[in-house]
N, C-alpha and C. Protein backbone atom coordinates (compact mmCIF):
# COMPACT_ATOMS: atom_id res chain seq x y z
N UNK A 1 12.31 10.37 24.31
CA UNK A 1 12.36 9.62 23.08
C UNK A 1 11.25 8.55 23.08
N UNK A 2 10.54 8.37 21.94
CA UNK A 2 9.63 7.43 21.91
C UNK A 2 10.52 6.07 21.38
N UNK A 3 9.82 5.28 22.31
CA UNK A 3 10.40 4.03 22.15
C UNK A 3 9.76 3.36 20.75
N UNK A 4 10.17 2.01 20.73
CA UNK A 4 9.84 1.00 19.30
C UNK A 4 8.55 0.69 19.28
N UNK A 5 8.04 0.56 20.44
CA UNK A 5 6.92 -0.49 20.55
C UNK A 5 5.59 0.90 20.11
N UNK A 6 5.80 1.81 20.75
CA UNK A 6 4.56 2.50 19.67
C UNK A 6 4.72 2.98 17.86
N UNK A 7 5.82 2.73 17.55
CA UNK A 7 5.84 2.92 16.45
C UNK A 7 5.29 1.47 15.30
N UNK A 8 5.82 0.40 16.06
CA UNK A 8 5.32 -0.74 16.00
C UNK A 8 4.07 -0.84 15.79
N UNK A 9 3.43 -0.38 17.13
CA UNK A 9 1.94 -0.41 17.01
C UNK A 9 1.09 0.24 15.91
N UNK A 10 2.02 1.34 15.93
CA UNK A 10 1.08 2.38 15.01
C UNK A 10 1.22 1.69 13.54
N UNK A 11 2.36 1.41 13.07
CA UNK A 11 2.27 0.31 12.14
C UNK A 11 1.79 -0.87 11.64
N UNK A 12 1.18 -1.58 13.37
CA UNK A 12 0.25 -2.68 13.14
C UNK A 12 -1.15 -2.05 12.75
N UNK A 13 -1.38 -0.99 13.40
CA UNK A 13 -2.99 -0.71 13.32
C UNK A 13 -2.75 0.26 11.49
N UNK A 14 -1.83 0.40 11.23
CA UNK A 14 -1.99 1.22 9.89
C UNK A 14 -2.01 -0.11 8.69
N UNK A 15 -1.26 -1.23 9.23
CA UNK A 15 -1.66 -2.46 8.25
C UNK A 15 -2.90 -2.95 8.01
N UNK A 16 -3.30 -3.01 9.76
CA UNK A 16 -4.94 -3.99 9.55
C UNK A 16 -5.97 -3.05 9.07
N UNK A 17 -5.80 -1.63 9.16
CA UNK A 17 -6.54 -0.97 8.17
C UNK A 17 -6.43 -0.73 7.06
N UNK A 18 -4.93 -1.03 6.58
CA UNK A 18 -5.15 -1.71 4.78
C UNK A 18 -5.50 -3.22 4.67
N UNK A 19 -5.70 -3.65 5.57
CA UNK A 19 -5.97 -5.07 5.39
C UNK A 19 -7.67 -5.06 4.84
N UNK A 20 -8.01 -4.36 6.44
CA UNK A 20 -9.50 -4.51 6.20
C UNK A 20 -10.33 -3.34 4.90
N UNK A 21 -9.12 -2.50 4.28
CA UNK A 21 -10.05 -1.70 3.56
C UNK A 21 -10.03 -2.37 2.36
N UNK A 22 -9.19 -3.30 2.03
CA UNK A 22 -8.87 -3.96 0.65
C UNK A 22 -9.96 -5.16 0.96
N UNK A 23 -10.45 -5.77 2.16
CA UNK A 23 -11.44 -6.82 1.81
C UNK A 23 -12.82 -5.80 1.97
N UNK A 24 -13.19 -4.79 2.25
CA UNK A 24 -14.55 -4.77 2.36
C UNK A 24 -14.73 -3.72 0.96
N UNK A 25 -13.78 -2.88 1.06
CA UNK A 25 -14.35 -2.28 -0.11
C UNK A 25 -14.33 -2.46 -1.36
N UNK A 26 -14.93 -1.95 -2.78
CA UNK A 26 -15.67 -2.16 -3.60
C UNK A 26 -14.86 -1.09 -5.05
N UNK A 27 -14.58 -0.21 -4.56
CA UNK A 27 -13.72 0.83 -5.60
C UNK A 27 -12.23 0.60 -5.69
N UNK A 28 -11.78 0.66 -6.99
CA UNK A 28 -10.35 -0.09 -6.95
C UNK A 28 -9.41 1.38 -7.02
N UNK A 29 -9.92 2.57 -6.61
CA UNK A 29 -8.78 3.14 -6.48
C UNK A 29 -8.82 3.60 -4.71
N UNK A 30 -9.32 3.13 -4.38
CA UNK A 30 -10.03 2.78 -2.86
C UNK A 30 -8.71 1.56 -2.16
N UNK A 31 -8.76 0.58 -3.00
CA UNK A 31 -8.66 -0.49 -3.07
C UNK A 31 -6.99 -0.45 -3.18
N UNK A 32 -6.71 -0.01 -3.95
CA UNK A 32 -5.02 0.72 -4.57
C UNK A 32 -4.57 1.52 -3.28
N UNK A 33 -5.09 2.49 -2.75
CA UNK A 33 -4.99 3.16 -1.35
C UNK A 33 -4.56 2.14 -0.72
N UNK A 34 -5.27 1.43 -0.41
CA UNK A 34 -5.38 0.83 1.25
C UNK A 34 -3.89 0.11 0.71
N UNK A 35 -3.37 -0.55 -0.63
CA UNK A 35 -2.65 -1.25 -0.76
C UNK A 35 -1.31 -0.23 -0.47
N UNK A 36 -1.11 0.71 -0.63
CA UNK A 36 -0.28 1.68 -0.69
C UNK A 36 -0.18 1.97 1.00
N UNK A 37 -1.30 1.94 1.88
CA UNK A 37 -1.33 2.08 3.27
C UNK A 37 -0.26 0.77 3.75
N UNK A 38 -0.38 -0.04 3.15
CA UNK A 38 -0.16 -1.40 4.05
C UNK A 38 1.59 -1.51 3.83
N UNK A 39 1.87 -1.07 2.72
CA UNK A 39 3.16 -1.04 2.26
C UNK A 39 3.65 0.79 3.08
N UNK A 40 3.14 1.26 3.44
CA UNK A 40 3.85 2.35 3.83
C UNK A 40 4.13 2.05 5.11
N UNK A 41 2.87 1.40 6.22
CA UNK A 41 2.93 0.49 7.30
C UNK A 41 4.05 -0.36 7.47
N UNK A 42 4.74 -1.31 5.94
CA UNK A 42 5.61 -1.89 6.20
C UNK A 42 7.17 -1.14 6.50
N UNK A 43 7.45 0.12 5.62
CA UNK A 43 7.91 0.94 5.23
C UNK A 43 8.52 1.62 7.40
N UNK A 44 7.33 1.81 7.58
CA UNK A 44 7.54 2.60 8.99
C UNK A 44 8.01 1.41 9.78
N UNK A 45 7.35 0.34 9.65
CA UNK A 45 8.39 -0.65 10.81
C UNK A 45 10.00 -1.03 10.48
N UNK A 46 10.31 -0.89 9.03
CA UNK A 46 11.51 -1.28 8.84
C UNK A 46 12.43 0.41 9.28
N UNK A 47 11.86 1.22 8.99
CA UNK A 47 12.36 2.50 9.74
C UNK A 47 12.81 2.43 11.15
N UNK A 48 11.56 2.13 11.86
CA UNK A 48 11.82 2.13 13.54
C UNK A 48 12.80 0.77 14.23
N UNK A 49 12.95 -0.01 12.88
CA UNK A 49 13.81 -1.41 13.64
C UNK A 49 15.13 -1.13 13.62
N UNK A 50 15.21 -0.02 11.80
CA UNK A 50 16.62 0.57 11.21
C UNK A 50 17.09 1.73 12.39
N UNK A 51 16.34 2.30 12.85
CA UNK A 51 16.76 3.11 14.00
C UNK A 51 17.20 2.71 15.20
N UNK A 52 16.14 1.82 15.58
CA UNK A 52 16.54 0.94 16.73
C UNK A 52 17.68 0.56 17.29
N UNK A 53 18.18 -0.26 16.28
CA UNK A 53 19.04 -1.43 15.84
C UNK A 53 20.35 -0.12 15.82
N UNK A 54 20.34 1.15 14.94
CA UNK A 54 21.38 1.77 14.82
C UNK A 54 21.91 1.54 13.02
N UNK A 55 21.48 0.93 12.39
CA UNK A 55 22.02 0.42 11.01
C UNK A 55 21.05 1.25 10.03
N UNK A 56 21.83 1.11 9.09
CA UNK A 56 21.42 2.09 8.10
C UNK A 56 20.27 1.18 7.00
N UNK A 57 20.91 -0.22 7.52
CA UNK A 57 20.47 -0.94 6.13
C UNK A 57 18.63 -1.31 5.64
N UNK A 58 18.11 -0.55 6.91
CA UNK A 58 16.48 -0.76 6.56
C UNK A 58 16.17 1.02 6.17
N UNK A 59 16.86 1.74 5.72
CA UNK A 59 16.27 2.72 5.51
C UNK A 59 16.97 2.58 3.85
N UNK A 60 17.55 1.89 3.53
CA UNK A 60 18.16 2.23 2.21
C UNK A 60 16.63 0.86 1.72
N UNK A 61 16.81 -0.08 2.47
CA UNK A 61 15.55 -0.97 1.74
C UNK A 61 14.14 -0.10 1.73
N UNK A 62 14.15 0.87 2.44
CA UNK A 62 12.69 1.87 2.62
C UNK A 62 13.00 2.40 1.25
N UNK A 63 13.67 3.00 0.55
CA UNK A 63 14.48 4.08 -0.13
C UNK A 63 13.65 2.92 -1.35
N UNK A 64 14.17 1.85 -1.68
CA UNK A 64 13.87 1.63 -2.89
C UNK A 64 12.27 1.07 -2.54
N UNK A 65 12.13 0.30 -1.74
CA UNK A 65 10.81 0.47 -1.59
C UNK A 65 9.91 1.11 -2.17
N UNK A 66 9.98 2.31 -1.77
CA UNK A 66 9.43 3.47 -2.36
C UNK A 66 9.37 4.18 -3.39
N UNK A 67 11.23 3.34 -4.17
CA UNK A 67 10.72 3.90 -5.67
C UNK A 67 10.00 2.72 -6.27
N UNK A 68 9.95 1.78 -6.19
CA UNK A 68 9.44 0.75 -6.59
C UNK A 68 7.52 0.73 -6.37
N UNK A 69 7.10 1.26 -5.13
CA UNK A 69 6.16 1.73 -4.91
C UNK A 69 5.62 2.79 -5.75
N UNK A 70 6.41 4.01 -6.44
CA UNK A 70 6.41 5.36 -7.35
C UNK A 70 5.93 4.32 -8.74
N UNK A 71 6.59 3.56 -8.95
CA UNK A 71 6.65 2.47 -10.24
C UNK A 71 5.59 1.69 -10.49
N UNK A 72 5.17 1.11 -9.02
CA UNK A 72 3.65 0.42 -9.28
C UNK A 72 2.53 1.55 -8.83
N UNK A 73 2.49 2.43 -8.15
CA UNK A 73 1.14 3.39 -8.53
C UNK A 73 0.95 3.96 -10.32
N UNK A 74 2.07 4.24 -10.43
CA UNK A 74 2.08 4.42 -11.95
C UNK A 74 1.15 3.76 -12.79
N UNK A 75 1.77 2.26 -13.20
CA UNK A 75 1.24 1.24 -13.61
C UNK A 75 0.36 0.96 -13.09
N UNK A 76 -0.53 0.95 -11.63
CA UNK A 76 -1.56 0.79 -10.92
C UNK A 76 -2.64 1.58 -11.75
N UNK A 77 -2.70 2.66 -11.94
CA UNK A 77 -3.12 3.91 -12.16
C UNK A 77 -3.26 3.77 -13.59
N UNK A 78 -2.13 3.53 -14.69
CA UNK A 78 -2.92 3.72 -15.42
C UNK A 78 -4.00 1.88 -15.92
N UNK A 79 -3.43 1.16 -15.47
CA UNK A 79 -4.83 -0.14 -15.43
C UNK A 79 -5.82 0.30 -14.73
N UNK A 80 -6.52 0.93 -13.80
CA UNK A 80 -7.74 1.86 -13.71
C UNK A 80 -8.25 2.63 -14.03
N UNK A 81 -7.46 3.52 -14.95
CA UNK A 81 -7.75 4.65 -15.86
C UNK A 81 -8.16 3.79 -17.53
N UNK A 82 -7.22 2.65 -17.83
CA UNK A 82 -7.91 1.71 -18.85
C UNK A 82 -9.40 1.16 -18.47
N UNK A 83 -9.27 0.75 -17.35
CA UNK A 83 -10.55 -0.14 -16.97
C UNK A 83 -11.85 0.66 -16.67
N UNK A 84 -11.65 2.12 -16.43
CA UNK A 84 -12.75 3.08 -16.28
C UNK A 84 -12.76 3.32 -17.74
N UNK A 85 -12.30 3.66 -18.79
CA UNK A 85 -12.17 3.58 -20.53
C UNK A 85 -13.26 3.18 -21.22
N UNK A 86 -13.36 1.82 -20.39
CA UNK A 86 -14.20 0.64 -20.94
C UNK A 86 -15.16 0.34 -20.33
N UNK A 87 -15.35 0.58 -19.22
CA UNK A 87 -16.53 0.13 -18.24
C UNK A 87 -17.31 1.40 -17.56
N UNK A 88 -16.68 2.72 -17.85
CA UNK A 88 -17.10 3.89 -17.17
C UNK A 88 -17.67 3.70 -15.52
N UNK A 89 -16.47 2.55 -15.28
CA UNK A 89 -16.83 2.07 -13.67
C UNK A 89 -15.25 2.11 -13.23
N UNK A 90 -15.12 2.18 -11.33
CA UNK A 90 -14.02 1.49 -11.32
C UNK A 90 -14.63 0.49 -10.03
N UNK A 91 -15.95 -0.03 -10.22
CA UNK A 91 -16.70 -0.63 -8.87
C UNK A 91 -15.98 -2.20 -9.51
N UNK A 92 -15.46 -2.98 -8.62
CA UNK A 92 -15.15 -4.01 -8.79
C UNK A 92 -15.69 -5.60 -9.00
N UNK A 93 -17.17 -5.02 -8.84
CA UNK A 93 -17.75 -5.85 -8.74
C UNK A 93 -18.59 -5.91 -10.17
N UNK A 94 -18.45 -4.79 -11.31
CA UNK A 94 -19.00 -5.04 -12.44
C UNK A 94 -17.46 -5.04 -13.77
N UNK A 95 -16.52 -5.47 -12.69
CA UNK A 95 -15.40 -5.64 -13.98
C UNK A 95 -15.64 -7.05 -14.50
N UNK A 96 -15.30 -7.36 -15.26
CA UNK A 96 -15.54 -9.10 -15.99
C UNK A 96 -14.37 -9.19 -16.95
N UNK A 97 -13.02 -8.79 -16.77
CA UNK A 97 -12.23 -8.72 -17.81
C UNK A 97 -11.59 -10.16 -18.50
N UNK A 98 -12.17 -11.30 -17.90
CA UNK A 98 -11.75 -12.63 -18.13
C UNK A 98 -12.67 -13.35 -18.51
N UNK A 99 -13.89 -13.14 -18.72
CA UNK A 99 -14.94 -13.73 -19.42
C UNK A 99 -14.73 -13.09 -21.38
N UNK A 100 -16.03 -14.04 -21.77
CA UNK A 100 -15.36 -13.51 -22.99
C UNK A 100 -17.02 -13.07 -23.54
């Protein structure tokens, strides 16, 4: 049986690579990924603690998690599909949607 601590791990290193893909990169459905990585990262540690531990109650918080996650790619998705509409970009660095 694999113990906690590599699942742990594998969860730390699957965060800091949504960490670091959301500061360096430049494309926001790039950008939406990594955010979706970091939350699935969170997703797997509350799994391996819910197992751990023996309790059910971090896999039912995974459960909505995840629909709630289904709910914001949605809405994620289509504000990048608007913002490519208008800008025929999704590079983040030529959006200006707050200037006038």
């Amino acid at each position: 049986m694999i113990s906690i601590d590599w699942y742990l791990a594998l969860s730390a290193i699957l965060f800091c690579i949504g960490i670091v893909g959301v500061l360096i990169r430049k494309n926001a459905i790039v950008i939406f990924m990594c955010v979706e990585l970091m939350l699935n990262a969170v997703n797997l540690s509350l799994v391996s603690f819910s197992s751990h531990y023996g309790n059910v109650d971090g896999q039912i918080l995974v459960f909505f998690s995840l629909a709630i996650a289904a709910a914001e790619a949605v809405v994620g998705l289509a504000i990048i599909i608007a913002i490519f509409r208008n800008n025929f970009s999704v590079d983040i660095t030529q959006i200006n949607l707050l200037r006038w």
